[in-house]
C-alpha atoms as a PDB file:
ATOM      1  CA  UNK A   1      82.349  87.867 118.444  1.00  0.00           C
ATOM      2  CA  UNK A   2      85.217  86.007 120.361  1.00  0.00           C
ATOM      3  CA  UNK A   3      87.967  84.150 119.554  1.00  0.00           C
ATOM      4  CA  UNK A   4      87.745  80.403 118.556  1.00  0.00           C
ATOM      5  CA  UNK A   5      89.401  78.402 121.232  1.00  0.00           C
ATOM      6  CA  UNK A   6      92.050  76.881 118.355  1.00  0.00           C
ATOM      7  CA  UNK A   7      92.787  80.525 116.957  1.00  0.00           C
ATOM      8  CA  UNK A   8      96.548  80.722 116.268  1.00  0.00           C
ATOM      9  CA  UNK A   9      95.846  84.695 117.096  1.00  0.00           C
ATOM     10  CA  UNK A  10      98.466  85.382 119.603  1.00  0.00           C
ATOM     11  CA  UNK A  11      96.776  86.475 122.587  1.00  0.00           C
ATOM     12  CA  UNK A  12      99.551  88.834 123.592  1.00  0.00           C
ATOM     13  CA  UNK A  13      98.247  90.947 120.415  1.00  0.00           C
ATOM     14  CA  UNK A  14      95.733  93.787 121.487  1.00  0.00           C
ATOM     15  CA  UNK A  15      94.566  93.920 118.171  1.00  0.00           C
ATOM     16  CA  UNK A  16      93.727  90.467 117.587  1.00  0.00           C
ATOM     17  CA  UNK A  17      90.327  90.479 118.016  1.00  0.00           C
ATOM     18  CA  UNK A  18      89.573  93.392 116.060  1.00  0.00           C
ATOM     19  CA  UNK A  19      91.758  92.199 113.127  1.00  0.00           C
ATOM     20  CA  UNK A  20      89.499  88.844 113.512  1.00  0.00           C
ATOM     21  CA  UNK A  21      86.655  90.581 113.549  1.00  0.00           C
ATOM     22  CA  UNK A  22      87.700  92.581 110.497  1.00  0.00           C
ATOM     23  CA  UNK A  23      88.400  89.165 108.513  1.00  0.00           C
ATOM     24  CA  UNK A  24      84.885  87.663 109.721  1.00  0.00           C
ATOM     25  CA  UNK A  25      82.560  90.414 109.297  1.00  0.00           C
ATOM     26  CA  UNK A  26      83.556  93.011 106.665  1.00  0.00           C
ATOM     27  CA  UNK A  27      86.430  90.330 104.381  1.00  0.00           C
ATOM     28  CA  UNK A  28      84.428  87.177 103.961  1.00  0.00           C
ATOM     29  CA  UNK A  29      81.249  88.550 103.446  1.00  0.00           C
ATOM     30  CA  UNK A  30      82.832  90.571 100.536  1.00  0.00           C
ATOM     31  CA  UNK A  31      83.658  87.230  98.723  1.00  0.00           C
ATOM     32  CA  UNK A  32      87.146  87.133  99.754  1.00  0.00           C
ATOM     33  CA  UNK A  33      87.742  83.476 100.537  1.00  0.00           C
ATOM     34  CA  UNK A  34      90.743  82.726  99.637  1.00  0.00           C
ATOM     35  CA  UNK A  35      92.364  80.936 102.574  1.00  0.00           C
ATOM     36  CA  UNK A  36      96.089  82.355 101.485  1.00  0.00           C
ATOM     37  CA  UNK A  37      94.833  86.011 101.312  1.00  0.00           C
ATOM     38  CA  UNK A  38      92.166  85.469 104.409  1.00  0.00           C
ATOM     39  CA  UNK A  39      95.788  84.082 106.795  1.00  0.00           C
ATOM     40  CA  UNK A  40      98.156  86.953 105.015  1.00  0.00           C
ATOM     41  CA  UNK A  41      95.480  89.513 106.617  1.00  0.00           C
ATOM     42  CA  UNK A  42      95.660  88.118 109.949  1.00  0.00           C
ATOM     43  CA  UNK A  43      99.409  87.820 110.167  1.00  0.00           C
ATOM     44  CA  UNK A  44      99.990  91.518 108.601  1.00  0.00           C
ATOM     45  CA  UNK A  45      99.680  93.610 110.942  1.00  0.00           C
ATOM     46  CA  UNK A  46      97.447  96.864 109.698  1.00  0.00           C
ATOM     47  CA  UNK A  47      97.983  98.876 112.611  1.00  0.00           C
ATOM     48  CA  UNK A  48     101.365  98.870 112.029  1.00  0.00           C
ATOM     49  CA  UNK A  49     100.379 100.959 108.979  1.00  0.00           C
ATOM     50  CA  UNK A  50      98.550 103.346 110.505  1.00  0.00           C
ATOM     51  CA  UNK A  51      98.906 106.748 111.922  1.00  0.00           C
ATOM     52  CA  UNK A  52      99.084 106.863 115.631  1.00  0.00           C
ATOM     53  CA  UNK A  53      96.338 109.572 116.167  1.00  0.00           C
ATOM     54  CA  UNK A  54      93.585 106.486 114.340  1.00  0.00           C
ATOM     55  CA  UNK A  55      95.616 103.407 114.955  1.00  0.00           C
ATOM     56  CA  UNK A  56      91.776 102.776 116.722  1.00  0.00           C
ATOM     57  CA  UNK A  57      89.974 102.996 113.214  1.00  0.00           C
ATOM     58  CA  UNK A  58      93.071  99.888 112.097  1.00  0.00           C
ATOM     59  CA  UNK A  59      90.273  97.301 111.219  1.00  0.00           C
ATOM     60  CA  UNK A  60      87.292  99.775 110.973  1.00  0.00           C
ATOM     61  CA  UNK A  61      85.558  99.806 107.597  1.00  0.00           C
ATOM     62  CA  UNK A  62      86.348 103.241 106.309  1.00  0.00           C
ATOM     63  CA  UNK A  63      89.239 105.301 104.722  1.00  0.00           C
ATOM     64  CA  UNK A  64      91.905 106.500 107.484  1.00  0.00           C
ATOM     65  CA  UNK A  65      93.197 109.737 106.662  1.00  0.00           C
ATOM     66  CA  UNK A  66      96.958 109.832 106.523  1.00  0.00           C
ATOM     67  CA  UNK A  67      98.380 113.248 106.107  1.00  0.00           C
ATOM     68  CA  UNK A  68      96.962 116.830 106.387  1.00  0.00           C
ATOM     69  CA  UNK A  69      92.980 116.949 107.611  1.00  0.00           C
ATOM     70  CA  UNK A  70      90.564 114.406 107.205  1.00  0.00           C
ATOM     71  CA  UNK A  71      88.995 116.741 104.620  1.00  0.00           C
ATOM     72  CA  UNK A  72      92.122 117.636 102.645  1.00  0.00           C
ATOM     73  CA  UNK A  73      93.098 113.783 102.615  1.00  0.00           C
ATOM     74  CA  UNK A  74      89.766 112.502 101.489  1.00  0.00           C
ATOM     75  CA  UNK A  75      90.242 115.552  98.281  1.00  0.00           C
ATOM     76  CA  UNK A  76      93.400 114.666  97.542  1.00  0.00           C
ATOM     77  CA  UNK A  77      93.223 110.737  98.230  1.00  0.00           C
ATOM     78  CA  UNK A  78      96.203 110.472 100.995  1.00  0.00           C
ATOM     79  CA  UNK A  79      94.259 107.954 102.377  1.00  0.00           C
ATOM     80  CA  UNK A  80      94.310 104.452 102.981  1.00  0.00           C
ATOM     81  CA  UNK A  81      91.482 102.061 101.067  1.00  0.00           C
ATOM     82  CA  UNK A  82      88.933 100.777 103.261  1.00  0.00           C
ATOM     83  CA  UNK A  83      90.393  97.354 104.411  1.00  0.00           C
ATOM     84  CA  UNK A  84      87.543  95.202 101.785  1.00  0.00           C
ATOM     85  CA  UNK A  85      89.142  97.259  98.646  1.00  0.00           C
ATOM     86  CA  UNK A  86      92.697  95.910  99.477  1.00  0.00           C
ATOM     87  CA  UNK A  87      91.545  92.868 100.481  1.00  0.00           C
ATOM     88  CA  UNK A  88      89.370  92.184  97.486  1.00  0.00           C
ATOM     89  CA  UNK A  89      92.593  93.167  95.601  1.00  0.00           C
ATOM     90  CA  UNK A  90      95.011  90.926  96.491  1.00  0.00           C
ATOM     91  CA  UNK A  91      92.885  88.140  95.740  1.00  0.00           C
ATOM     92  CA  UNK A  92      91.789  88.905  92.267  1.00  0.00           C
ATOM     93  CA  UNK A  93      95.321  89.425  91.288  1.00  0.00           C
ATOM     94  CA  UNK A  94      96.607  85.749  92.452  1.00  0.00           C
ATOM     95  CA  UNK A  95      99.885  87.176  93.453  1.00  0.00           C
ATOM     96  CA  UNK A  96     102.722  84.479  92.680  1.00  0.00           C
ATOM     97  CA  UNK A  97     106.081  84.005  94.232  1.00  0.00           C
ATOM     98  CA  UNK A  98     107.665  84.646  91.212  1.00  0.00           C
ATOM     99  CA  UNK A  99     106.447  87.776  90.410  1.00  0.00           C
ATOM    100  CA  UNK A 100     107.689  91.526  90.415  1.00  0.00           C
ATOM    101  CA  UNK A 101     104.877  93.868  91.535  1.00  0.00           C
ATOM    102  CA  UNK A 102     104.769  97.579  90.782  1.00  0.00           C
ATOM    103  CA  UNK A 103     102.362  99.614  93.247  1.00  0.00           C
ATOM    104  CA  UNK A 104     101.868 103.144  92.459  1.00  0.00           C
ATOM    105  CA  UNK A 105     100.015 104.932  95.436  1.00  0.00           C
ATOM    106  CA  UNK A 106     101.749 103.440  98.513  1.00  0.00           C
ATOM    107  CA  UNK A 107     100.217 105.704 100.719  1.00  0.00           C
ATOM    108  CA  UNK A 108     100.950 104.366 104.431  1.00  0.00           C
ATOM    109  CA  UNK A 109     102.789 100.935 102.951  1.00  0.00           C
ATOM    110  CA  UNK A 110     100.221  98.784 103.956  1.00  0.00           C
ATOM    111  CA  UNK A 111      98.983  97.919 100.682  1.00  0.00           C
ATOM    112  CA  UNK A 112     102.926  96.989  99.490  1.00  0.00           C
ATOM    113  CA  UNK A 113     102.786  94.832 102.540  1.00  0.00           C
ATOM    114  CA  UNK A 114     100.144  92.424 101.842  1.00  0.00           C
ATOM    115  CA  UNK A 115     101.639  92.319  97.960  1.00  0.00           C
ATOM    116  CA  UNK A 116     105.102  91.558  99.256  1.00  0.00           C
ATOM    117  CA  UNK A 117     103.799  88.942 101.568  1.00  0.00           C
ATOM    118  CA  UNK A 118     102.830  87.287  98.557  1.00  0.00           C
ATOM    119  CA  UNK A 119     106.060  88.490  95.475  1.00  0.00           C
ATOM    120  CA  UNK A 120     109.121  88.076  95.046  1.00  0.00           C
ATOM    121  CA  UNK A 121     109.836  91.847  94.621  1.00  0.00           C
ATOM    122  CA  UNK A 122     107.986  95.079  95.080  1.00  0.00           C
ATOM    123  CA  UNK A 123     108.451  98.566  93.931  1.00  0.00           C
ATOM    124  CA  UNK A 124     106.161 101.147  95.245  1.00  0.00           C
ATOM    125  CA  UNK A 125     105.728 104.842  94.097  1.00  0.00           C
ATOM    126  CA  UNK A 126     104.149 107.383  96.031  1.00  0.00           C
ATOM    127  CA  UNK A 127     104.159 111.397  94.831  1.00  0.00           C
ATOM    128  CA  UNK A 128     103.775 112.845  98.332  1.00  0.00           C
ATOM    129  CA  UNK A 129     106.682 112.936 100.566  1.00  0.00           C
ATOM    130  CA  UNK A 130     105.684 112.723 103.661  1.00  0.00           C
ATOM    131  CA  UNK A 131     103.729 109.477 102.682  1.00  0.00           C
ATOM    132  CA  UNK A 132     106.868 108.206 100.699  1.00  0.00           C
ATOM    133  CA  UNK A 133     108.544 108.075 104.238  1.00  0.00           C
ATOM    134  CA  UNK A 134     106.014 107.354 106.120  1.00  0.00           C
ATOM    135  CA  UNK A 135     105.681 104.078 103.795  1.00  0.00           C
ATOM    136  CA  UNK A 136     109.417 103.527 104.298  1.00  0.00           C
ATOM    137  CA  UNK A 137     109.394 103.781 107.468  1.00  0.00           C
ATOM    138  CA  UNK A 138     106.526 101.564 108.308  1.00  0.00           C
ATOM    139  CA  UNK A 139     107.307  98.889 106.148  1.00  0.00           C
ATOM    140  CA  UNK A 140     111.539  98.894 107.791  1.00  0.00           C
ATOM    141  CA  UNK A 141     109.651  98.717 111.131  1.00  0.00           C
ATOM    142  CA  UNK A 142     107.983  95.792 110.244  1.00  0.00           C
ATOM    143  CA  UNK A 143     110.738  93.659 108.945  1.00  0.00           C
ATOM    144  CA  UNK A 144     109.391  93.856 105.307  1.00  0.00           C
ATOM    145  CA  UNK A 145     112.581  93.625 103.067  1.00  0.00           C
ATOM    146  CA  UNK A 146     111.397  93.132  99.584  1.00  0.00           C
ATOM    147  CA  UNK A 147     109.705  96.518  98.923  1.00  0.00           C
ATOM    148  CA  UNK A 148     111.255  98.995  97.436  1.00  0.00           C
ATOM    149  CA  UNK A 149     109.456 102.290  97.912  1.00  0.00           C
ATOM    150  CA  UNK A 150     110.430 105.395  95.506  1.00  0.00           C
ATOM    151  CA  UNK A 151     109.268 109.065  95.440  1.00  0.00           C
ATOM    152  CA  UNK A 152     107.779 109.375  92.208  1.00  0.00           C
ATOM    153  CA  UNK A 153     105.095 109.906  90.077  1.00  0.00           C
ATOM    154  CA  UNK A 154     103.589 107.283  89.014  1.00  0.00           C
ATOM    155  CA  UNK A 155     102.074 108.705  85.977  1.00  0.00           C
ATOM    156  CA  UNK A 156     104.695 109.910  84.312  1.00  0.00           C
ATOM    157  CA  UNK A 157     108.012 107.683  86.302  1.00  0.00           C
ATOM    158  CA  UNK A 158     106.785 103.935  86.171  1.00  0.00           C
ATOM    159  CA  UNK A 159     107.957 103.321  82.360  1.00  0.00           C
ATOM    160  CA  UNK A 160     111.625 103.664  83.232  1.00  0.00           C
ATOM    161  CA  UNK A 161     111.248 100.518  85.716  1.00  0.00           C
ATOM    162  CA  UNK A 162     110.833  97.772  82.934  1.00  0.00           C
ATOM    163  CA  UNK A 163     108.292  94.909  82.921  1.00  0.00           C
ATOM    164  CA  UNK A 164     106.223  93.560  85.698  1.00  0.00           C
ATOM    165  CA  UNK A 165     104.468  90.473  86.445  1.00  0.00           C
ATOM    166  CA  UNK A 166     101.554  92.287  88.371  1.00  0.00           C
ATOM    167  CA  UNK A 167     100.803  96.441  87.914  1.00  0.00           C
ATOM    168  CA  UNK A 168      98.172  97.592  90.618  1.00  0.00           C
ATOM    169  CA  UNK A 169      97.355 101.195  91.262  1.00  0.00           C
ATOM    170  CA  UNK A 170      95.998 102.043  94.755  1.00  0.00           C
ATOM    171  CA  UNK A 171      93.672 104.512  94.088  1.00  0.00           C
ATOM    172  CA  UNK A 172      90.954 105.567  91.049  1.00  0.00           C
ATOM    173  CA  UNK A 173      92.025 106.181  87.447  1.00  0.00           C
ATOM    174  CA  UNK A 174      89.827 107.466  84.719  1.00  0.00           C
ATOM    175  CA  UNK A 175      91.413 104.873  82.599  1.00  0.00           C
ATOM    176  CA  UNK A 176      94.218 102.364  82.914  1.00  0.00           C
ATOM    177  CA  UNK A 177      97.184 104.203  80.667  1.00  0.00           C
ATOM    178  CA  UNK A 178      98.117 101.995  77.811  1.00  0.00           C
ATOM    179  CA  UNK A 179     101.784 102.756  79.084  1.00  0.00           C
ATOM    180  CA  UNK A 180     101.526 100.642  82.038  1.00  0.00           C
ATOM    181  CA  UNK A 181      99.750  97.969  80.543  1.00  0.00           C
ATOM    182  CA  UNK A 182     103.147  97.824  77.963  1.00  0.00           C
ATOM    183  CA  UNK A 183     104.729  96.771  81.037  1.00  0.00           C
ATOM    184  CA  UNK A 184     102.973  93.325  81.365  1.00  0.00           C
ATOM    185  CA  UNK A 185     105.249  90.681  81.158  1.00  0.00           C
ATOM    186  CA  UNK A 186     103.309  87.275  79.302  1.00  0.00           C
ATOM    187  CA  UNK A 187     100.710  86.679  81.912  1.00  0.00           C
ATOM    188  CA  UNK A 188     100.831  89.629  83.471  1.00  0.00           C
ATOM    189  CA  UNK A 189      97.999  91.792  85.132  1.00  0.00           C
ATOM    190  CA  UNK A 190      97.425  95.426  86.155  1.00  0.00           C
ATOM    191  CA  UNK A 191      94.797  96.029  88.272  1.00  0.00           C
ATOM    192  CA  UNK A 192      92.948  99.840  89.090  1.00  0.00           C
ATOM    193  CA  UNK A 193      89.583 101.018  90.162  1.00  0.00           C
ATOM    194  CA  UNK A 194      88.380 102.809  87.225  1.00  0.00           C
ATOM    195  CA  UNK A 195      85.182 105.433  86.357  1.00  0.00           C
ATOM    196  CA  UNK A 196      83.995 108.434  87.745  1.00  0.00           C
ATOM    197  CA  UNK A 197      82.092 109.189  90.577  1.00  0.00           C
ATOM    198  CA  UNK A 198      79.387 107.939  91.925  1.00  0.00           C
ATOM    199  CA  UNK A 199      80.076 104.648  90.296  1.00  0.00           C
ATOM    200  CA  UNK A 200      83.284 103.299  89.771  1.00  0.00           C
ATOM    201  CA  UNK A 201      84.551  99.554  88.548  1.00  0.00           C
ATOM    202  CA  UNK A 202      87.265  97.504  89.625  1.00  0.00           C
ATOM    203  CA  UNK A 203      89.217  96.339  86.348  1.00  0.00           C
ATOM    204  CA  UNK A 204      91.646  93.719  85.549  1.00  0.00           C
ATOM    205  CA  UNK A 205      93.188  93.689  82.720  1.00  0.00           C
ATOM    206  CA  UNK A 206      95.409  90.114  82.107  1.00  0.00           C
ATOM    207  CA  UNK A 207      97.952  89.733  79.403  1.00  0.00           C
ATOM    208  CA  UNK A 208      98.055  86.530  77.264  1.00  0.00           C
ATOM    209  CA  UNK A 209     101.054  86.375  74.275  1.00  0.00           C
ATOM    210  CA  UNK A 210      99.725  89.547  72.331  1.00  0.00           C
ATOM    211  CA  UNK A 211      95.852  89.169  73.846  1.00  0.00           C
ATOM    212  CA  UNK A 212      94.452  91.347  76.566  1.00  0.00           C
ATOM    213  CA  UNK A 213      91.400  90.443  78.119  1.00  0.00           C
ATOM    214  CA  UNK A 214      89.596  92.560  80.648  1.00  0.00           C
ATOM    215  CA  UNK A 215      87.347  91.856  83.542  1.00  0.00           C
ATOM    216  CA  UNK A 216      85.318  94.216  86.110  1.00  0.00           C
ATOM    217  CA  UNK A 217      84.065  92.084  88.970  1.00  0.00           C
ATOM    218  CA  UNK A 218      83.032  94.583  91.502  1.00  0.00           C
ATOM    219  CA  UNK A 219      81.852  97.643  91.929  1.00  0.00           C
ATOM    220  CA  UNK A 220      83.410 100.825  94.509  1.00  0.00           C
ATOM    221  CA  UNK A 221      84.194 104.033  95.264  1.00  0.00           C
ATOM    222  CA  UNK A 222      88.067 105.250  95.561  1.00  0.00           C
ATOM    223  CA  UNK A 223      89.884 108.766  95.532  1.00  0.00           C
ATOM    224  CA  UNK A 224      91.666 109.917  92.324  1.00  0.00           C
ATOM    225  CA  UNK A 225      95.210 108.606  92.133  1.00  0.00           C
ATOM    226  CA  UNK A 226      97.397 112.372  91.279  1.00  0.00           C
ATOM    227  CA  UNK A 227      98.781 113.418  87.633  1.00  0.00           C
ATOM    228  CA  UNK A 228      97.317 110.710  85.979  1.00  0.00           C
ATOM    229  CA  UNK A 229      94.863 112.081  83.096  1.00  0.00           C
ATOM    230  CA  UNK A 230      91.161 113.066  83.304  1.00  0.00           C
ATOM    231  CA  UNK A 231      88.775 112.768  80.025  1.00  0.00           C
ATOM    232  CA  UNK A 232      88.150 116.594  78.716  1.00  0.00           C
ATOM    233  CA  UNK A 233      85.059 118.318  79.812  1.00  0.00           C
ATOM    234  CA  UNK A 234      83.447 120.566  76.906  1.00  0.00           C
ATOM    235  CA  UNK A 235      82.725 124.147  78.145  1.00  0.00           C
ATOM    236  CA  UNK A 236      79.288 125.488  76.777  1.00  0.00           C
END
């Protein structure tokens, strides 16, 4: 597929195409159609989040590995979500300018990217060092100045932060914690990909004076988010 003739895409970008191509053929057809969230993923630049060694898999529709082997970061979820999940995301959560986003899971900073883009503020947690930085790093590079990104687990870390306009966790939960969803500020939502394996729902969860009402639009597949808790399993 080529290039309109009146795309803005600057054609000093080698990526451009593919990042077009990634918005036309695996983002729309996903029903992401906002026009905000459909221009914020052609400006950011994913490759920028990317490690070197698969910066050719930027706008491929798969989870890039970003730490360890492919095998060890698919198990333990040091990955980044296929480019639909984020996209698909940031839509449903109708990011305002106002608001002050909490990530936990910021794996390779894209994800804080896109959500800062859009916020006023953003704090990110991530567990695993190496990713911490690697978030840091990547987001400085780019010129994004409203993230924060902190080592620290999200489970157990987020409810010394205070209230947030917008909660999303970048990565599969068994359940949303009741803990985080305390930290809704009045309109408020926190967004996670909850279930088990092989089915798993995306779930929003949107705070109304003392009402909560929850929605699960779409269906996926993501890799456990760490420490947060797992349902018992009975032993026979």
């Amino acid at each position: 597929m080529a290039l309109p003739m009146n795309s803005q895409v600057d054609p000093r970008d080698v990526h451009a195409q593919a990042r077009f191509n990634m918005i036309e053929q695996q983002i729309r057809p996903w029903n992401v159609l906002d026009e905000q969230v459909l221009e914020l993923l052609g400006k950011v630049r994913r490759e920028d989040y990317v490690p070197p060694e698969h910066v050719t898999l930027a706008y491929c529709d798969i989870e890039i590995p970003l730490h360890g082997t492919p095998d060890e970061a698919a198990a333990k979820g040091w990955i980044m979500l296929a480019p639909k999940i984020e996209a698909r995301m940031a839509q449903d959560l109708q990011i305002k300018p106002s608001d002050r986003v909490l990530e936990i899971g910021s794996g390779s900073g894209y994800m804080a990217a896109l959500l800062a883009a859009q916020a006023k503020e953003v704090v990110t947690l991530e567990i695993v060092p190496e990713l911490a930085e690697m978030a840091r790093e990547n987001l400085l590079s780019a010129g994004v100045k409203n993230v924060e990104v902190k080592l620290a687990d999200g489970a157990t870390a987020a409810a010394a932060l205070g209230q947030f306009d917008v909660i999303v966790l970048s990565g599969s939960v068994a359940q949303i914690p009741d803990s985080l969803i305390a930290q809704l500020n009045d309109g408020g939502r926190i967004a996670a990909i909850v279930g088990q394996q092989p089915v798993m729902r995306f779930t929003l969860v949107t705070k109304t004076g003392n009402e909560f009402k929850l929605s699960q639009p779409w269906d996926t597949v993501a890799p456990r988010l760490t420490s947060f808790e797992e349902p018992s399993r009975f032993n026979f």
